[in-house]
Every structure is written in C-alpha cells, then in structure tokens.
PDB file of N, CA and C in Angstrom:
ATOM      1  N   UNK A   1     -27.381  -7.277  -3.812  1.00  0.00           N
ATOM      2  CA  UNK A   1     -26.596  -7.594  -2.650  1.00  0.00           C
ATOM      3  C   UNK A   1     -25.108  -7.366  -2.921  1.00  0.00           C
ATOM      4  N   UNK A   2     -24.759  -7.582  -4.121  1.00  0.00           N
ATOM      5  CA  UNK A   2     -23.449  -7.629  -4.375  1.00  0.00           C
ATOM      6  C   UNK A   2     -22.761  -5.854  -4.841  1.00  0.00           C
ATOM      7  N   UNK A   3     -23.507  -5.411  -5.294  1.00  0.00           N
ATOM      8  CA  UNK A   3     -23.521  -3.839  -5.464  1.00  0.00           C
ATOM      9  C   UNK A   3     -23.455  -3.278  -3.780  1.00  0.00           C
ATOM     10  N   UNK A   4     -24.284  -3.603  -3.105  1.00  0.00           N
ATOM     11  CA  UNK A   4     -24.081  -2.970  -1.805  1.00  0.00           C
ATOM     12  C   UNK A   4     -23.031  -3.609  -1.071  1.00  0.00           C
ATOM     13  N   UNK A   5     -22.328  -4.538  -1.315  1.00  0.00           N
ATOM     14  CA  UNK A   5     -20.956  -4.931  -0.790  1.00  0.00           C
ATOM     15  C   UNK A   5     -19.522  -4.297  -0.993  1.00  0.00           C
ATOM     16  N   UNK A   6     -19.964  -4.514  -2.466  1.00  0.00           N
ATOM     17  CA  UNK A   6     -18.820  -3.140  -3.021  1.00  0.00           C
ATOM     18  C   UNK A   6     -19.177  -2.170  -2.737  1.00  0.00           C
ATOM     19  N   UNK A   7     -20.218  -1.566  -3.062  1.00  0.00           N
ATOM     20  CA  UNK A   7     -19.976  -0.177  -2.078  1.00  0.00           C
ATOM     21  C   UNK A   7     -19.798   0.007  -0.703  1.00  0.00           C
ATOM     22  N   UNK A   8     -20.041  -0.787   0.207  1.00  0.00           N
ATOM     23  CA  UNK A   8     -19.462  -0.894   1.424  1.00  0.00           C
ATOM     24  C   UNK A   8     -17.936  -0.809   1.698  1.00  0.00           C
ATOM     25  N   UNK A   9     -17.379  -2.162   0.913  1.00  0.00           N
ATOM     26  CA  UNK A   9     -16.589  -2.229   0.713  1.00  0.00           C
ATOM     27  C   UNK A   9     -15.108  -0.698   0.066  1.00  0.00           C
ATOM     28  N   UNK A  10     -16.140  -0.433  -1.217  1.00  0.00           N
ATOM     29  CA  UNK A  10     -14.764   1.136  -1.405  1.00  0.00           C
ATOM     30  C   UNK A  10     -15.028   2.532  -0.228  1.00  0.00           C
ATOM     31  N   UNK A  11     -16.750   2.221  -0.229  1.00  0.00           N
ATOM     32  CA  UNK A  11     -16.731   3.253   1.292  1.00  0.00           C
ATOM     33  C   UNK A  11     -15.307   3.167   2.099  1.00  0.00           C
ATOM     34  N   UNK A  12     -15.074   1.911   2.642  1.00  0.00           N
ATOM     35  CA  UNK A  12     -14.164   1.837   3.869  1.00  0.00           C
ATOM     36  C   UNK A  12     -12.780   2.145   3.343  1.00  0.00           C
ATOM     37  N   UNK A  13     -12.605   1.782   2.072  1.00  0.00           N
ATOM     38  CA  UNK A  13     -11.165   2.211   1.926  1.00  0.00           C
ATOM     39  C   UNK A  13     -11.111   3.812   1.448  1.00  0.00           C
ATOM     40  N   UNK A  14     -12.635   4.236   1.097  1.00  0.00           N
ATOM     41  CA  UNK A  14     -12.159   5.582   0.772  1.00  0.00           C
ATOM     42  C   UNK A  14     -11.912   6.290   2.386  1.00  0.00           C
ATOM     43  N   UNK A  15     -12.813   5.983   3.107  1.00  0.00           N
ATOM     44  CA  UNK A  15     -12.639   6.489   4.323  1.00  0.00           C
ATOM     45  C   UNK A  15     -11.476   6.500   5.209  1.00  0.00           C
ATOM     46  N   UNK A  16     -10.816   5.214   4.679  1.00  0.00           N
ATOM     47  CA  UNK A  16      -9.357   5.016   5.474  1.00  0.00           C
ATOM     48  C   UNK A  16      -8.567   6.116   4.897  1.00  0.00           C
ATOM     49  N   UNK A  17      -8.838   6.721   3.259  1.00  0.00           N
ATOM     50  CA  UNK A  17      -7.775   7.579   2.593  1.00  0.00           C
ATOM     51  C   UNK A  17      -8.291   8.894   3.336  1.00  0.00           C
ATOM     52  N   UNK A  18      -9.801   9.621   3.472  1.00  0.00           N
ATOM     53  CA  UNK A  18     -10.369  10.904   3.572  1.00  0.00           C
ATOM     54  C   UNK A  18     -10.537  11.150   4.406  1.00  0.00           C
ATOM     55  N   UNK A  19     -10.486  10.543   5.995  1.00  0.00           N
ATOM     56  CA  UNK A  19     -10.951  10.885   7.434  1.00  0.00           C
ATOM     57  C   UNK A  19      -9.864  11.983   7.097  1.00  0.00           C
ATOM     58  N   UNK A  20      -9.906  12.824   8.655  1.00  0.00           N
ATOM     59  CA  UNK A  20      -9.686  14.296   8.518  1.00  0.00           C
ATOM     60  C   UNK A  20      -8.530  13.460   9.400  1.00  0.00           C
ATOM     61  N   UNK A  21      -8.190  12.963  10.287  1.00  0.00           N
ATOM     62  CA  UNK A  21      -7.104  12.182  10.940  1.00  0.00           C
ATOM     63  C   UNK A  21      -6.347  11.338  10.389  1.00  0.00           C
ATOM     64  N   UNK A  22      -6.547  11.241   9.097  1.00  0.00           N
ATOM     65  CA  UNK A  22      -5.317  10.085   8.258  1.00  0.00           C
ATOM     66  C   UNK A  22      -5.432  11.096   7.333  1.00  0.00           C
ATOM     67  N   UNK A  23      -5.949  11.467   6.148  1.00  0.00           N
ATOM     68  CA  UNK A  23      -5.370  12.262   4.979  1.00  0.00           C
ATOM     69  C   UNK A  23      -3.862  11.613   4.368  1.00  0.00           C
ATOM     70  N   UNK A  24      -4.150  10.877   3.968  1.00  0.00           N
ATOM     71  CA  UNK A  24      -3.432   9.714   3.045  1.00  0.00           C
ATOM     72  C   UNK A  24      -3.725   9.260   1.907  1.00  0.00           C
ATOM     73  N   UNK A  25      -3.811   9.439   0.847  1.00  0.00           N
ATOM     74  CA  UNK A  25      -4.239   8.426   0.171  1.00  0.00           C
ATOM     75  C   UNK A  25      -3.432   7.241  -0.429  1.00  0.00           C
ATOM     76  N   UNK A  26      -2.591   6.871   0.059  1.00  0.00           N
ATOM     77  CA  UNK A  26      -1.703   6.128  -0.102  1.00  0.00           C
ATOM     78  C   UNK A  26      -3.057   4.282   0.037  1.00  0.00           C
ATOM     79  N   UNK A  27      -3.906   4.028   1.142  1.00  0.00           N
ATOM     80  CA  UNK A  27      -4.276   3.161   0.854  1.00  0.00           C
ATOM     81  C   UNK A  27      -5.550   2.686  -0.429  1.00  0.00           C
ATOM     82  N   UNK A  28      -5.878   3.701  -1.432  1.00  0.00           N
ATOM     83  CA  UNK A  28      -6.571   3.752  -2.034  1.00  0.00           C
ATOM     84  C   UNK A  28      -6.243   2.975  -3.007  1.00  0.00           C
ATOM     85  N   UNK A  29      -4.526   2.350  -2.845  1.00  0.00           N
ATOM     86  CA  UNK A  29      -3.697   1.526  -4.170  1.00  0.00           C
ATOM     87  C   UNK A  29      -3.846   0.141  -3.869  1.00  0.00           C
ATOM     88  N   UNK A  30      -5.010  -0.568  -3.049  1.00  0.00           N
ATOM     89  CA  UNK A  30      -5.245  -1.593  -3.069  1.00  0.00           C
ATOM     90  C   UNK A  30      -6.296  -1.913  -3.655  1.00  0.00           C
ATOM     91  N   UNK A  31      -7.250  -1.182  -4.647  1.00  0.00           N
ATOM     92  CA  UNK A  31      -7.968  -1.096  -5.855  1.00  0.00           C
ATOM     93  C   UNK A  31      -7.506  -1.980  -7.003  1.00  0.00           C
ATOM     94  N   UNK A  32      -5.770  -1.510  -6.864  1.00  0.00           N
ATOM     95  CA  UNK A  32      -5.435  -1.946  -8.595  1.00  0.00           C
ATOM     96  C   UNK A  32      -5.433  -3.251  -8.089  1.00  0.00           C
ATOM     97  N   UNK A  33      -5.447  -3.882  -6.733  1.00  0.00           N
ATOM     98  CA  UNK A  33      -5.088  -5.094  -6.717  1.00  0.00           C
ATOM     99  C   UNK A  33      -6.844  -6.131  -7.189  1.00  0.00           C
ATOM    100  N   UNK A  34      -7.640  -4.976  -6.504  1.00  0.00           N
ATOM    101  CA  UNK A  34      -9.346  -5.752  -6.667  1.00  0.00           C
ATOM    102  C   UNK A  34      -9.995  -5.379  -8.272  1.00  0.00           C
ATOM    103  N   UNK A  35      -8.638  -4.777  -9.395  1.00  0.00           N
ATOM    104  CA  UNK A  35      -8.769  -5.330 -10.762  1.00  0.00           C
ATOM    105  C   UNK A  35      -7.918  -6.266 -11.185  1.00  0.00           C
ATOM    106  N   UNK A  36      -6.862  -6.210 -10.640  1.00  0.00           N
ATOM    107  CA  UNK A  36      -5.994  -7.491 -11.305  1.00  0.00           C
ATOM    108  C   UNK A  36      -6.258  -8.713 -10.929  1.00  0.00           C
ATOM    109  N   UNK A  37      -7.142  -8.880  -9.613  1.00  0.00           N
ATOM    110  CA  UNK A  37      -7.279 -10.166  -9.088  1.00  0.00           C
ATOM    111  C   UNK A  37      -8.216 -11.121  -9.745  1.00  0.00           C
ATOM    112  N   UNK A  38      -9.108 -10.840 -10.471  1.00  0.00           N
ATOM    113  CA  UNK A  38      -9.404 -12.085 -11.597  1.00  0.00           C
ATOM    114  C   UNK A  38      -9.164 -12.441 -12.663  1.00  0.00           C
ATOM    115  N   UNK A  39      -8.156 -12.041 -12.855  1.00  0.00           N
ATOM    116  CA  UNK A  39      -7.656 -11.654 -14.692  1.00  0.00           C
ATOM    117  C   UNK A  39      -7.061 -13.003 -15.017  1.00  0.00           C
ATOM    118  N   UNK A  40      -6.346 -13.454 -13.109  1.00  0.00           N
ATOM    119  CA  UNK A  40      -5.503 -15.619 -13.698  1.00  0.00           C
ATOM    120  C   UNK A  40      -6.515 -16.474 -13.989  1.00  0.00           C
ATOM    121  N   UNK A  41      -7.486 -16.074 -13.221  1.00  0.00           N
ATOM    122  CA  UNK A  41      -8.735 -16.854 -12.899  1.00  0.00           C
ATOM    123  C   UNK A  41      -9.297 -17.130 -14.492  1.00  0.00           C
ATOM    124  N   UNK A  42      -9.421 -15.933 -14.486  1.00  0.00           N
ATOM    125  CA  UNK A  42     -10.348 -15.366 -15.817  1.00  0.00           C
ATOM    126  C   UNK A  42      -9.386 -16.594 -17.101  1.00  0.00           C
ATOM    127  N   UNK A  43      -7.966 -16.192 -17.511  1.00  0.00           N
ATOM    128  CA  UNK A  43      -7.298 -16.184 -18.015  1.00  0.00           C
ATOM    129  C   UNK A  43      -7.599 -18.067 -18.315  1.00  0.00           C
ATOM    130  N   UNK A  44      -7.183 -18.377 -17.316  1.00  0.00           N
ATOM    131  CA  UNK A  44      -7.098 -20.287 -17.231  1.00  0.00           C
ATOM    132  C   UNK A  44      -8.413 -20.559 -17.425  1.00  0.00           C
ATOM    133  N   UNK A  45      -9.815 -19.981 -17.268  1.00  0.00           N
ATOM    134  CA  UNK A  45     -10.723 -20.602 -17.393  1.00  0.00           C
ATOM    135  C   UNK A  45     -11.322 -20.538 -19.065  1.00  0.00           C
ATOM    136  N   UNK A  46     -10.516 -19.198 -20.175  1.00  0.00           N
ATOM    137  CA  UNK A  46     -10.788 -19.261 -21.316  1.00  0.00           C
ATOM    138  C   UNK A  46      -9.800 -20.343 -21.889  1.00  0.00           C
ATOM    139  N   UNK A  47      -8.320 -20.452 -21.375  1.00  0.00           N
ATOM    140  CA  UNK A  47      -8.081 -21.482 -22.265  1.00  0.00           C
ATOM    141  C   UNK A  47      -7.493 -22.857 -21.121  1.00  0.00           C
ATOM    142  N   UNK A  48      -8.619 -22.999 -20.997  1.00  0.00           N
ATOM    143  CA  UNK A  48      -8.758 -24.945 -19.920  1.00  0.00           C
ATOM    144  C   UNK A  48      -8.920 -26.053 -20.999  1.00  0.00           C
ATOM    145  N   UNK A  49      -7.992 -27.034 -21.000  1.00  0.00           N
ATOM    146  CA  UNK A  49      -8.808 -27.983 -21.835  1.00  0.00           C
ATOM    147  C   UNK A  49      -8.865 -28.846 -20.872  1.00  0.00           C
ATOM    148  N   UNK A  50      -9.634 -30.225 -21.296  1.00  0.00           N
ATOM    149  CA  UNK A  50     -10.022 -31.253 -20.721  1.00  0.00           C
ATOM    150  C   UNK A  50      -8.956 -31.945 -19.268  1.00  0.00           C
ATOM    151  N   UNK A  51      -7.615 -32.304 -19.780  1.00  0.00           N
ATOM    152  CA  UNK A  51      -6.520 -32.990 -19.338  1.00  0.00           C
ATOM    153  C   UNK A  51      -5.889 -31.817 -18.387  1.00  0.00           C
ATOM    154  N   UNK A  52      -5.590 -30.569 -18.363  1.00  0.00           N
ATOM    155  CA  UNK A  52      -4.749 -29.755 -17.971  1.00  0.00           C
ATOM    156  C   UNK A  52      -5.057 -28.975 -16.516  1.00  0.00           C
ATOM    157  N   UNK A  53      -4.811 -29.440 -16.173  1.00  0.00           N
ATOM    158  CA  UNK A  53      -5.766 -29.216 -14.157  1.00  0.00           C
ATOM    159  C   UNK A  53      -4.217 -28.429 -13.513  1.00  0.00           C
ATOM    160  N   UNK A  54      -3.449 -28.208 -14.116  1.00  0.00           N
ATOM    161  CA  UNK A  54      -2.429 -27.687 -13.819  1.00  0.00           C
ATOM    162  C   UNK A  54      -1.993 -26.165 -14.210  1.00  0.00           C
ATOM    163  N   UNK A  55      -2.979 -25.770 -15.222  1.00  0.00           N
ATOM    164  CA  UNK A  55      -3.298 -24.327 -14.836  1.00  0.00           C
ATOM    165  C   UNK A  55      -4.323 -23.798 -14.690  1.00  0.00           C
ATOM    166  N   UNK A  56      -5.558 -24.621 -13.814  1.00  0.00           N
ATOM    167  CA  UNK A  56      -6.357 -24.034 -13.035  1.00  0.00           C
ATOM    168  C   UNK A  56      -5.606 -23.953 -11.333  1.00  0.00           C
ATOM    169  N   UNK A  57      -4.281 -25.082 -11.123  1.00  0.00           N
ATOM    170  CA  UNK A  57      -3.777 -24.862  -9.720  1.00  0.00           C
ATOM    171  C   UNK A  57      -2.592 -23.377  -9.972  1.00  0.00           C
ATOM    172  N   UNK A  58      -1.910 -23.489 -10.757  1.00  0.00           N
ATOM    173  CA  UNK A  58      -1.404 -22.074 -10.849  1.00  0.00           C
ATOM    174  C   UNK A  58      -1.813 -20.644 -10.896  1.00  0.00           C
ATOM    175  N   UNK A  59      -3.220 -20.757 -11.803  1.00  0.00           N
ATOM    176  CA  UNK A  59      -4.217 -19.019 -11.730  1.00  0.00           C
ATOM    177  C   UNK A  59      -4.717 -19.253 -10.164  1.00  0.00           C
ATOM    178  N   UNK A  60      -4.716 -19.782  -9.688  1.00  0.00           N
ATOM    179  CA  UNK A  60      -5.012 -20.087  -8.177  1.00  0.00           C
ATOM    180  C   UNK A  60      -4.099 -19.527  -7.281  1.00  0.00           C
ATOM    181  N   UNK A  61      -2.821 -19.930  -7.597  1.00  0.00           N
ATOM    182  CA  UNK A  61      -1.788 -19.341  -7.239  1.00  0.00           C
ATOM    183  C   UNK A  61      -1.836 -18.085  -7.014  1.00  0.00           C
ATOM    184  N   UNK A  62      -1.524 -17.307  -8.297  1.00  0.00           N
ATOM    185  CA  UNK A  62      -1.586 -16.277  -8.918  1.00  0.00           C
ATOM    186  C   UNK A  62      -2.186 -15.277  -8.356  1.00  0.00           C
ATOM    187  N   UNK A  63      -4.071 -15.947  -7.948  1.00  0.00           N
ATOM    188  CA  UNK A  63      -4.945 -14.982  -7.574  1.00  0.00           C
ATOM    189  C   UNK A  63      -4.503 -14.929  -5.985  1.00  0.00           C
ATOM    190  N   UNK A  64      -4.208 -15.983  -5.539  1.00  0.00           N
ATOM    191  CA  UNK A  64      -4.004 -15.862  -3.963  1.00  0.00           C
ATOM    192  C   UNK A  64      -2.874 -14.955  -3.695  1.00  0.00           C
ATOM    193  N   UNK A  65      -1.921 -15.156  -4.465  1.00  0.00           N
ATOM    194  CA  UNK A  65      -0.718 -13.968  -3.987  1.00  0.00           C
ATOM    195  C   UNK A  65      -1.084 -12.353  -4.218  1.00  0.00           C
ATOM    196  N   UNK A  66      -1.820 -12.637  -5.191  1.00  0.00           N
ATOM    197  CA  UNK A  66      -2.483 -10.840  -5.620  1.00  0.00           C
ATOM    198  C   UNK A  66      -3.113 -10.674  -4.508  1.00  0.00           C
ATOM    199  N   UNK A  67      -3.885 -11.483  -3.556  1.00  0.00           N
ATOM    200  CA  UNK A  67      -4.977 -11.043  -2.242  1.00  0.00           C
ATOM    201  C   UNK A  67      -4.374 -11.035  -1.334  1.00  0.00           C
ATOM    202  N   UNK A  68      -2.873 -11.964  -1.210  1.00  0.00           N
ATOM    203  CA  UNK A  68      -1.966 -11.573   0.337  1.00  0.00           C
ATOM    204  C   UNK A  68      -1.347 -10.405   0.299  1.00  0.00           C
ATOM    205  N   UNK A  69      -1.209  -9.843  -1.534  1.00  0.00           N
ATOM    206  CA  UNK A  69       0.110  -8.582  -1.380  1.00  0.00           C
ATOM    207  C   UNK A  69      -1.240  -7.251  -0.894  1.00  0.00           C
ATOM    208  N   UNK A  70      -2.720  -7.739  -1.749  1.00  0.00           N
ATOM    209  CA  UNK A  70      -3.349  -6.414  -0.769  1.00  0.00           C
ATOM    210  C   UNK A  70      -4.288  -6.371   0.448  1.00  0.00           C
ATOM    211  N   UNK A  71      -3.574  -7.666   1.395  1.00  0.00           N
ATOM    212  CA  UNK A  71      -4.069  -7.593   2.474  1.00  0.00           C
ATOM    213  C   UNK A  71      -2.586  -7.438   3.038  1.00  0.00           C
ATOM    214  N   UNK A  72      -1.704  -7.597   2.318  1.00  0.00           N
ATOM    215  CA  UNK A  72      -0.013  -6.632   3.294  1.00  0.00           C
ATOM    216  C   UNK A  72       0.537  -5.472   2.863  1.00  0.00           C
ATOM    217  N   UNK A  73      -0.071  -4.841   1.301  1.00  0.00           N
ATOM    218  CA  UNK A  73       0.234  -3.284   1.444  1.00  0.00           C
ATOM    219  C   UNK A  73      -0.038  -2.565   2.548  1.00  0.00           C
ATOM    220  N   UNK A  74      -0.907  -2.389   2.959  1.00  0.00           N
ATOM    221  CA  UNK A  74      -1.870  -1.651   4.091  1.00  0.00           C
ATOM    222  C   UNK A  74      -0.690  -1.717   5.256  1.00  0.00           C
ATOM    223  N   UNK A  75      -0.605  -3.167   5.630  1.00  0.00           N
ATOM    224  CA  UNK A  75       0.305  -3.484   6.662  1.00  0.00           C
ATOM    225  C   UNK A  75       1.705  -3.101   6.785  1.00  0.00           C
ATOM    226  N   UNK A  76       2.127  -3.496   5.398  1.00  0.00           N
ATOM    227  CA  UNK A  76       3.779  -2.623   5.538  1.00  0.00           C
ATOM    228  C   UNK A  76       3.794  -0.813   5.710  1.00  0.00           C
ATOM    229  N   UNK A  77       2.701  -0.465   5.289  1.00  0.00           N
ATOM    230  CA  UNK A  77       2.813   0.886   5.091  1.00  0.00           C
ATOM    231  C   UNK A  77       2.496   1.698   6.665  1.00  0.00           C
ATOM    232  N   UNK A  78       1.528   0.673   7.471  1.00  0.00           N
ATOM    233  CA  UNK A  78       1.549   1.050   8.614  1.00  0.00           C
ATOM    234  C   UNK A  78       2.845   0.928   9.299  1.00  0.00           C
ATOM    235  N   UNK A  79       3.279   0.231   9.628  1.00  0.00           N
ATOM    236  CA  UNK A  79       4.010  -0.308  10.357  1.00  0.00           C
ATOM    237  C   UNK A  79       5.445   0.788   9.694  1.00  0.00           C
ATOM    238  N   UNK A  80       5.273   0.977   8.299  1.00  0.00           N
ATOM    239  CA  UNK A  80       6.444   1.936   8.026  1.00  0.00           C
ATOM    240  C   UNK A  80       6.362   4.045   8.520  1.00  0.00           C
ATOM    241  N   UNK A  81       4.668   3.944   8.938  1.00  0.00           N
ATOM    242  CA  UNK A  81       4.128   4.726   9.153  1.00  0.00           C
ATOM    243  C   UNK A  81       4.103   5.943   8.232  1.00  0.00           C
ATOM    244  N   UNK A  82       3.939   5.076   7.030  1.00  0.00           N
ATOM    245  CA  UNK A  82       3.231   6.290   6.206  1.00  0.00           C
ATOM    246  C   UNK A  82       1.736   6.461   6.226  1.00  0.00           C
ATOM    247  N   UNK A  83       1.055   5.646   6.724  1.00  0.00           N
ATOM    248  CA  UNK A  83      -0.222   5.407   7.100  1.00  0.00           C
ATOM    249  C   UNK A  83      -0.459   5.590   8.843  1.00  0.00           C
ATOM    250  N   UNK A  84      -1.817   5.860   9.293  1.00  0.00           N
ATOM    251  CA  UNK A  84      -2.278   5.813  10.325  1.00  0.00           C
ATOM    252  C   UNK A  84      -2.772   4.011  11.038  1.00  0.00           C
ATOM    253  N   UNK A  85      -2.131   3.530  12.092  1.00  0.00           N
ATOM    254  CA  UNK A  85      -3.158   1.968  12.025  1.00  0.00           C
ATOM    255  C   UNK A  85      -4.365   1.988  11.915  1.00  0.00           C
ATOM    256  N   UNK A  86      -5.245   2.967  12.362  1.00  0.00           N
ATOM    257  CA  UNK A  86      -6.827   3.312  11.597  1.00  0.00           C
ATOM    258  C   UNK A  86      -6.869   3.197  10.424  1.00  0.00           C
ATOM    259  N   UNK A  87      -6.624   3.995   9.877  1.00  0.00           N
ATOM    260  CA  UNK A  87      -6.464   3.434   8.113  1.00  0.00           C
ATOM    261  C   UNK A  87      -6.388   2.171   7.972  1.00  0.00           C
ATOM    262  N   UNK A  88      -4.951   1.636   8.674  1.00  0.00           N
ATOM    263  CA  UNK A  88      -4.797   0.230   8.206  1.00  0.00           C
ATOM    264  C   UNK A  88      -5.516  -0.599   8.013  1.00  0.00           C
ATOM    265  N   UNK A  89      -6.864  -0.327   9.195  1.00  0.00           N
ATOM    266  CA  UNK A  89      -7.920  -1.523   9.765  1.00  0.00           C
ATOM    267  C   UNK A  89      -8.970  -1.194   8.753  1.00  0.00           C
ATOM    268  N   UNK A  90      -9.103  -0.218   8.124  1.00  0.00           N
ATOM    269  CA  UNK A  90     -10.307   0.751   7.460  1.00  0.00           C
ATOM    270  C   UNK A  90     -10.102  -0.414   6.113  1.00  0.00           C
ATOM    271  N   UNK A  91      -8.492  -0.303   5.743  1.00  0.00           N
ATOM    272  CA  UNK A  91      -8.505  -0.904   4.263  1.00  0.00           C
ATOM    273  C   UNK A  91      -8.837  -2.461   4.422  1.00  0.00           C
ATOM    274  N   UNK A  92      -8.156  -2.969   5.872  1.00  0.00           N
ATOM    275  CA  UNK A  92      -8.476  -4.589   5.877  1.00  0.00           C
ATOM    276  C   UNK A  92      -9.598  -4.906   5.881  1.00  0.00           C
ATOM    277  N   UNK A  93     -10.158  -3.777   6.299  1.00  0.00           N
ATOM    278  CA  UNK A  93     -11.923  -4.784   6.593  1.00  0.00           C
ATOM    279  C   UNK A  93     -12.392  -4.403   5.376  1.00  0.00           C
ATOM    280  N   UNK A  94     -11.762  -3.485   4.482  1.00  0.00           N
ATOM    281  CA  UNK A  94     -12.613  -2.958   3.362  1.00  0.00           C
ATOM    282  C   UNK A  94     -12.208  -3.870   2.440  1.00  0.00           C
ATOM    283  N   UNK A  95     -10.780  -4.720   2.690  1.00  0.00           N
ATOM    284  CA  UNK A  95     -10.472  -5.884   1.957  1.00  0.00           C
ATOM    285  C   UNK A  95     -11.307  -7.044   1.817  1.00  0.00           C
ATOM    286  N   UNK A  96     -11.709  -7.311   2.490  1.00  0.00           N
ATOM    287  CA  UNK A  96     -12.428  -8.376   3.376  1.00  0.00           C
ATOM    288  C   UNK A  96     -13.566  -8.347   2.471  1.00  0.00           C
ATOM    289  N   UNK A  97     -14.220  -7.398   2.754  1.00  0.00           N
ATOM    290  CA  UNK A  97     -15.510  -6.845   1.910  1.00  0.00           C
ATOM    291  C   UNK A  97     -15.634  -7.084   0.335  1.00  0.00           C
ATOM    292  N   UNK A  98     -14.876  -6.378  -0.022  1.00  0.00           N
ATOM    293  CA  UNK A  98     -14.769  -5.991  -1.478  1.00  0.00           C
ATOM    294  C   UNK A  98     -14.357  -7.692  -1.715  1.00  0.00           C
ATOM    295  N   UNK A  99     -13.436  -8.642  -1.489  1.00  0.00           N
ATOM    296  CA  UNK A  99     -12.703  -9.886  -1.905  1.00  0.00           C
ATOM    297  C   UNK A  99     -14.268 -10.556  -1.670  1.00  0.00           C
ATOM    298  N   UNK A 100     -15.172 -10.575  -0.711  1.00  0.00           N
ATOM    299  CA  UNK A 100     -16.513 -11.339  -0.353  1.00  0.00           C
ATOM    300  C   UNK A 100     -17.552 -10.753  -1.861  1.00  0.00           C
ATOM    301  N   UNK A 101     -17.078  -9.884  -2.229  1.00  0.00           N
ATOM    302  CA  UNK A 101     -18.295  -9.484  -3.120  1.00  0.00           C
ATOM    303  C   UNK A 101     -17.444 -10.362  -4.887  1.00  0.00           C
ATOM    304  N   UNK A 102     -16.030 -10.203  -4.830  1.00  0.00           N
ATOM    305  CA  UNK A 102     -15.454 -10.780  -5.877  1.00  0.00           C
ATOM    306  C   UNK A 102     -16.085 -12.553  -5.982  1.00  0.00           C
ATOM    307  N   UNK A 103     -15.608 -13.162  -4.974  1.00  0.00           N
ATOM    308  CA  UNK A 103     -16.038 -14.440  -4.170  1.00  0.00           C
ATOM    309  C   UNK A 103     -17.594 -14.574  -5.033  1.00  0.00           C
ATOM    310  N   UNK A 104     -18.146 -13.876  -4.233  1.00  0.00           N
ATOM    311  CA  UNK A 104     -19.740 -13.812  -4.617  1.00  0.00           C
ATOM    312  C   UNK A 104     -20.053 -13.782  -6.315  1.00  0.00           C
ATOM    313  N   UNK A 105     -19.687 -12.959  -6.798  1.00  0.00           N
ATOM    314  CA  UNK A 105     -19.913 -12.649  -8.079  1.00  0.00           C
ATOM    315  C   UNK A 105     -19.625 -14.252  -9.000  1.00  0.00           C
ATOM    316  N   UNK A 106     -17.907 -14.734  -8.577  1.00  0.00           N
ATOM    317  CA  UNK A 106     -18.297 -15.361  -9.073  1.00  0.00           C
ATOM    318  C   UNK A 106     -18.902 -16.993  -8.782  1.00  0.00           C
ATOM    319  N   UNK A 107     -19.474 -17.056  -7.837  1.00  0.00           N
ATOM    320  CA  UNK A 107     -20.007 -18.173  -7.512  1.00  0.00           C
ATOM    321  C   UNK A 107     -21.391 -18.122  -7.694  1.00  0.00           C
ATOM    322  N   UNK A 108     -21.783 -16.712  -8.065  1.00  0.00           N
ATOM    323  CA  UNK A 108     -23.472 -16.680  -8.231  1.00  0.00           C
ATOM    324  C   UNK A 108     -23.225 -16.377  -9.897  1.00  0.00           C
ATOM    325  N   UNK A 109     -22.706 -16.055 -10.591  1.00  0.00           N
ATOM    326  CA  UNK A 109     -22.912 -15.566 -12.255  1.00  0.00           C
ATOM    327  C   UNK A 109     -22.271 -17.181 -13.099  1.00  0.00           C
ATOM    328  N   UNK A 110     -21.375 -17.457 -12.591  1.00  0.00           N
ATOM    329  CA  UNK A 110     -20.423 -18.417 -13.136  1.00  0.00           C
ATOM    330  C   UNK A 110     -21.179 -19.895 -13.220  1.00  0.00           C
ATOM    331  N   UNK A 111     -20.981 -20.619 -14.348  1.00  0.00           N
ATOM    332  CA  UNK A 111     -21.906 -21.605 -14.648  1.00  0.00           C
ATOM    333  C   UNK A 111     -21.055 -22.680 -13.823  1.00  0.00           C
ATOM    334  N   UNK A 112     -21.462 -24.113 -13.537  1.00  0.00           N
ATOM    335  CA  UNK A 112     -20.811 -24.956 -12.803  1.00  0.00           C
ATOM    336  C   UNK A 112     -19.785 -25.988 -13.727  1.00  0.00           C
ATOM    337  N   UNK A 113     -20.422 -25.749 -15.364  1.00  0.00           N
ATOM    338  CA  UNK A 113     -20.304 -26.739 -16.078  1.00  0.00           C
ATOM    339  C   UNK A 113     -19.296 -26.334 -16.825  1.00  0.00           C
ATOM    340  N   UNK A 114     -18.409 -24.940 -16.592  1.00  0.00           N
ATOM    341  CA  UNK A 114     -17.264 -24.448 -17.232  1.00  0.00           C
ATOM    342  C   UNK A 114     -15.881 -25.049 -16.691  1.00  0.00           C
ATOM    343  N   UNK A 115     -16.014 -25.495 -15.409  1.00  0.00           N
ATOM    344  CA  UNK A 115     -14.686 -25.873 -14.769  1.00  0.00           C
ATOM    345  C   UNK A 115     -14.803 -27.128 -15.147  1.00  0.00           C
TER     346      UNK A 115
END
C-alpha cells in the first residue's frame, strides 16, 4: 500500500514537471524536501533519553517547517510564474500523497515502545 502511494505520489510531481503544457522542471525540487524530512525525527529519536521531551518538541518543529517550505515552493514559484498553476496543483496533491505515505511508514514500521 505504501509503495503504491509513493508512486502515486512522484507520478504527480513528475507529471507536474513533463506535461507537454508546463515543461518545467523546476517542481521536481520538492523531493529534496521528502528526503530531508525525517532526518529531525529520525535524529531525536536515536538520541532521546528518559527526562528530555524537549527535543522530541523541536525535531517536530524542524519536520513541520521542512513540510510548509514544500508545500510553499510550488506556491511561490507559481505565483512568481516560473511555473504553470497546473503544475502547482500537480505538486500539492503530489505533496499530500507522498507526506501520507511518510506518515504511514512511520506509524506502521515504528515500534510504540521507542518514544
């Protein structure tokens, strides 16, 4: 299930870059954001100790600002019109997607007894 999300998911943003009416690839750079986005997560959960609940609220932080800047690349770039708003919508929903399959992954692989 989660394989066919992501691929749903880069489908739409490749499509926002390759339709024959946008030819852009300018939105294809919201990728680097769906690798960097678990790395705080990741990061605070290898070194958590018992007492310190204060940098599991900061990698929180962290990850949420990485998911607003690539649900507003898309947006500034439209609106600056280096992009088509088709595109724009192609990458948001492909945002959407791809962040539901991150979501997923780790709420189905991830043990309960680590946090």
């Amino acid at each position: 299930m989660l394989a066919m999300l992501g691929s749903i998911g880069m489908t739409m943003i490749i499509l926002a870059c390759a339709l024959p009416s946008y030819k852009v690839w300018w939105p294809f750079f919201v990728v680097l954001f769906y690798l960097i986005c678990p790395i705080p997560t990741l990061i605070a959960k290898r070194n958590q100790s018992d007492d310190d609940n204060s940098r599991i609220t900061n990698s929180m932080f962290a990850t949420i600002g990485i998911i607003i800047s690539s649900f507003a690349l898309p947006i500034v770039l439209a609106r600056s019109m280096v992009i088509h708003w088709g595109a724009c919508y192609l990458t948001l929903a492909g945002n959407v997607i791809a962040y539901i399959t991150v979501l997923g992954y780790f709420f189905g692989y991830d043990s309960a007894d680590s946090w």
